[in-house]
Protein backbone atom coordinates (compact mmCIF):
# COMPACT_ATOMS: atom_id res chain seq x y z
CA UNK A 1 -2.30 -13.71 6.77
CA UNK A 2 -5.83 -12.78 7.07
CA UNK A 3 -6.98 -9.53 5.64
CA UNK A 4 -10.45 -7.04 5.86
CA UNK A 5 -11.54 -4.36 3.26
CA UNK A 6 -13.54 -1.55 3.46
CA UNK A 7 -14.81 1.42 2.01
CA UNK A 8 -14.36 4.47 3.44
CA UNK A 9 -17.42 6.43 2.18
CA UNK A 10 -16.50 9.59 4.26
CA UNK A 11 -12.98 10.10 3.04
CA UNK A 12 -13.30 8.50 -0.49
CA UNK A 13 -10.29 5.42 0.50
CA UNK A 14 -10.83 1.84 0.42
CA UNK A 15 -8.78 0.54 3.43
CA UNK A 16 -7.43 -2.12 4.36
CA UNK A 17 -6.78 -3.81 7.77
CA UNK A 18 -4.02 -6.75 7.68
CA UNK A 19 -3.22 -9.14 10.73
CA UNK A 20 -0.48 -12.73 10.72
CA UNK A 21 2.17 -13.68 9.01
CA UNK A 22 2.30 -12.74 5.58
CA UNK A 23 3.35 -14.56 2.60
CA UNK A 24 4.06 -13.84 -0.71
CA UNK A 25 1.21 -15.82 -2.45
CA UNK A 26 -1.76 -13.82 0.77
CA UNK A 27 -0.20 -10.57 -0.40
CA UNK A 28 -0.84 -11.39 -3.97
CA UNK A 29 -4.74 -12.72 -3.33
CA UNK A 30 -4.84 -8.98 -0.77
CA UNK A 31 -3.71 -7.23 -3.18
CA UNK A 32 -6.00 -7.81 -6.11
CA UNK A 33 -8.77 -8.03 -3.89
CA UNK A 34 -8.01 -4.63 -2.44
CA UNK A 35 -7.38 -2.66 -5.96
CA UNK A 36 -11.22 -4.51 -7.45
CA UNK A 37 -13.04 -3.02 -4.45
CA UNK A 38 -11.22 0.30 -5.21
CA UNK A 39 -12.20 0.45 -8.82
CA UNK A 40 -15.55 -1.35 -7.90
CA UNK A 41 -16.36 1.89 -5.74
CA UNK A 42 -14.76 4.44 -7.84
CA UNK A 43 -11.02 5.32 -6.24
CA UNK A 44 -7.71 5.40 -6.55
CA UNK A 45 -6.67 5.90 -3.57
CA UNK A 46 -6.13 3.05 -0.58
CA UNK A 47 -5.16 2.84 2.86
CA UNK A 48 -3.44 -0.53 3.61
CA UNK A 49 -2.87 -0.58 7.29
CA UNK A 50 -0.11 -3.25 8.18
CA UNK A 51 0.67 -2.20 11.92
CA UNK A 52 -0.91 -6.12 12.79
CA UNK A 53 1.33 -7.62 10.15
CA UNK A 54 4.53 -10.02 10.43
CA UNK A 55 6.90 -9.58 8.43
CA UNK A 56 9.00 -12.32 6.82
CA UNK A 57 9.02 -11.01 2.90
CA UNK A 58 12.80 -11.38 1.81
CA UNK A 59 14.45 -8.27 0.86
CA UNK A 60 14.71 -9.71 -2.91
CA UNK A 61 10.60 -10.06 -2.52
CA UNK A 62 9.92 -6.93 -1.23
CA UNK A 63 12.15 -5.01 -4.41
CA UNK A 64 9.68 -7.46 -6.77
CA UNK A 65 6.96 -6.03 -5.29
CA UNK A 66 6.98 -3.03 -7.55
CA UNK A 67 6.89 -5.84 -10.61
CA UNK A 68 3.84 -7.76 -9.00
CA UNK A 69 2.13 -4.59 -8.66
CA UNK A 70 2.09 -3.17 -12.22
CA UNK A 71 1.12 -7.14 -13.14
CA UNK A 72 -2.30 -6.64 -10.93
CA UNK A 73 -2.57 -3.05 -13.10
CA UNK A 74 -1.66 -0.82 -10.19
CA UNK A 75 -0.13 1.89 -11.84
CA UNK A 76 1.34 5.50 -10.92
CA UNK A 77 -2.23 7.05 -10.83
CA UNK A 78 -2.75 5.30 -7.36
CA UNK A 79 -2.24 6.36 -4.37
CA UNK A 80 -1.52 3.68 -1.10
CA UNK A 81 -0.75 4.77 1.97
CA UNK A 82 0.89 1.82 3.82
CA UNK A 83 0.55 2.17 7.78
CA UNK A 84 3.25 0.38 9.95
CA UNK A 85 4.57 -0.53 13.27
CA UNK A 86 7.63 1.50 14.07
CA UNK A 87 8.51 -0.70 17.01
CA UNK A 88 8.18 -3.66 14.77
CA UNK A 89 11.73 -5.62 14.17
CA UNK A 90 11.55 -5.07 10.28
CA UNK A 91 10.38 -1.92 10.36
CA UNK A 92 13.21 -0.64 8.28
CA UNK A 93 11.33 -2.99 5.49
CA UNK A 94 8.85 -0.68 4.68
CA UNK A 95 11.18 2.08 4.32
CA UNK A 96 13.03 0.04 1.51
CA UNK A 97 9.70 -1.16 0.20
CA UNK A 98 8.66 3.10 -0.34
CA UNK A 99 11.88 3.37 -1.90
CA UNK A 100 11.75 0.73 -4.36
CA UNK A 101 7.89 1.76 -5.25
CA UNK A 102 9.10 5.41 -5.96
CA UNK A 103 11.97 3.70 -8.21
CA UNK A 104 9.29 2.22 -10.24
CA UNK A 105 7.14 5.14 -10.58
CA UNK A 106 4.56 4.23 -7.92
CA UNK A 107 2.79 6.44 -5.40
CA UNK A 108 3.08 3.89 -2.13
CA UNK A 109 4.08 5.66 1.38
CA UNK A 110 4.60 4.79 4.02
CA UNK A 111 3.29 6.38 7.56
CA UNK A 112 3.16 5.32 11.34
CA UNK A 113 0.15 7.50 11.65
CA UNK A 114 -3.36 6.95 10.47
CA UNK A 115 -3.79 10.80 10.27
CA UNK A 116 -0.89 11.12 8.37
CA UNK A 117 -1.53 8.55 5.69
CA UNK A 118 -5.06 9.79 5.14
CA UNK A 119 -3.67 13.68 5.04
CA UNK A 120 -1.42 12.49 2.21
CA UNK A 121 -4.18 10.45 0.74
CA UNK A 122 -5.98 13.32 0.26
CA UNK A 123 -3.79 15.22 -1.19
CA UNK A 124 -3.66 16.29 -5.09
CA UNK A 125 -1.33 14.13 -7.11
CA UNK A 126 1.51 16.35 -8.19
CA UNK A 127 1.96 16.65 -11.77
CA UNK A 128 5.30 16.10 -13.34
CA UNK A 129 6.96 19.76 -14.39
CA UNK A 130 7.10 20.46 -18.60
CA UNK A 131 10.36 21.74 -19.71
């Protein structure tokens, strides 16, 4: 898997362009390179954008993914928007993969559409409602 990130100065993301096969042990290294160049330039919020990417996590490694995240300190005040290939085989993947992240209390989406992701990226973070 071979990955590039940058900062988006303009709309305040650090993205992240993905291309291969990915592994478990690449999307680990990605991962915690991605979330230091977000908190080395000031954000929270990150567009990862996987449209490139092959596919081969298990579906048992993609529901751990929510585990490995909190590990690397990625918690709920984070935003990722994850772009994807729609047309892709194992597209359905990152459908599960939002589900599981919302499950653990994480803010990961997923979009087809860069314009979309970014929209929702820029977005407030909704606050939980006080009883």
């Amino acid at each position: 898997m071979k990955w590039q990130i940058e900062h988006n100065k303009k709309e305040g993301i650090v993205v992240v362009k993905t291309s291969g096969l990915i592994t478990w042990d690449d999307n680990k290294i990605m991962t915690q390179e991605a979330f230091a160049a977000a908190k080395h330039h000031g954000t929270k919020k990150v567009l990862v954008d996987h449209r490139l990417l092959q596919t081969n996590l298990t579906i048992l490694q993609i529901d751990d993914l929510p585990r490995l995240f909190k590990e690397i300190g990625i918690g709920p005040e984070y935003k990722v928007a994850i772009l994807f290939d729609p047309a892709s085989p194992r597209s359905g993947n990152f459908t599960f993969f939002e589900n599981v992240s919302i499950i653990s209390s994480l803010q990961f989406r997923v979009f087809s559409e860069p314009a979309e992701a970014i929209e929702w990226l820029k977005t407030e973070t909704e606050k939980p409602a006080k009883n």
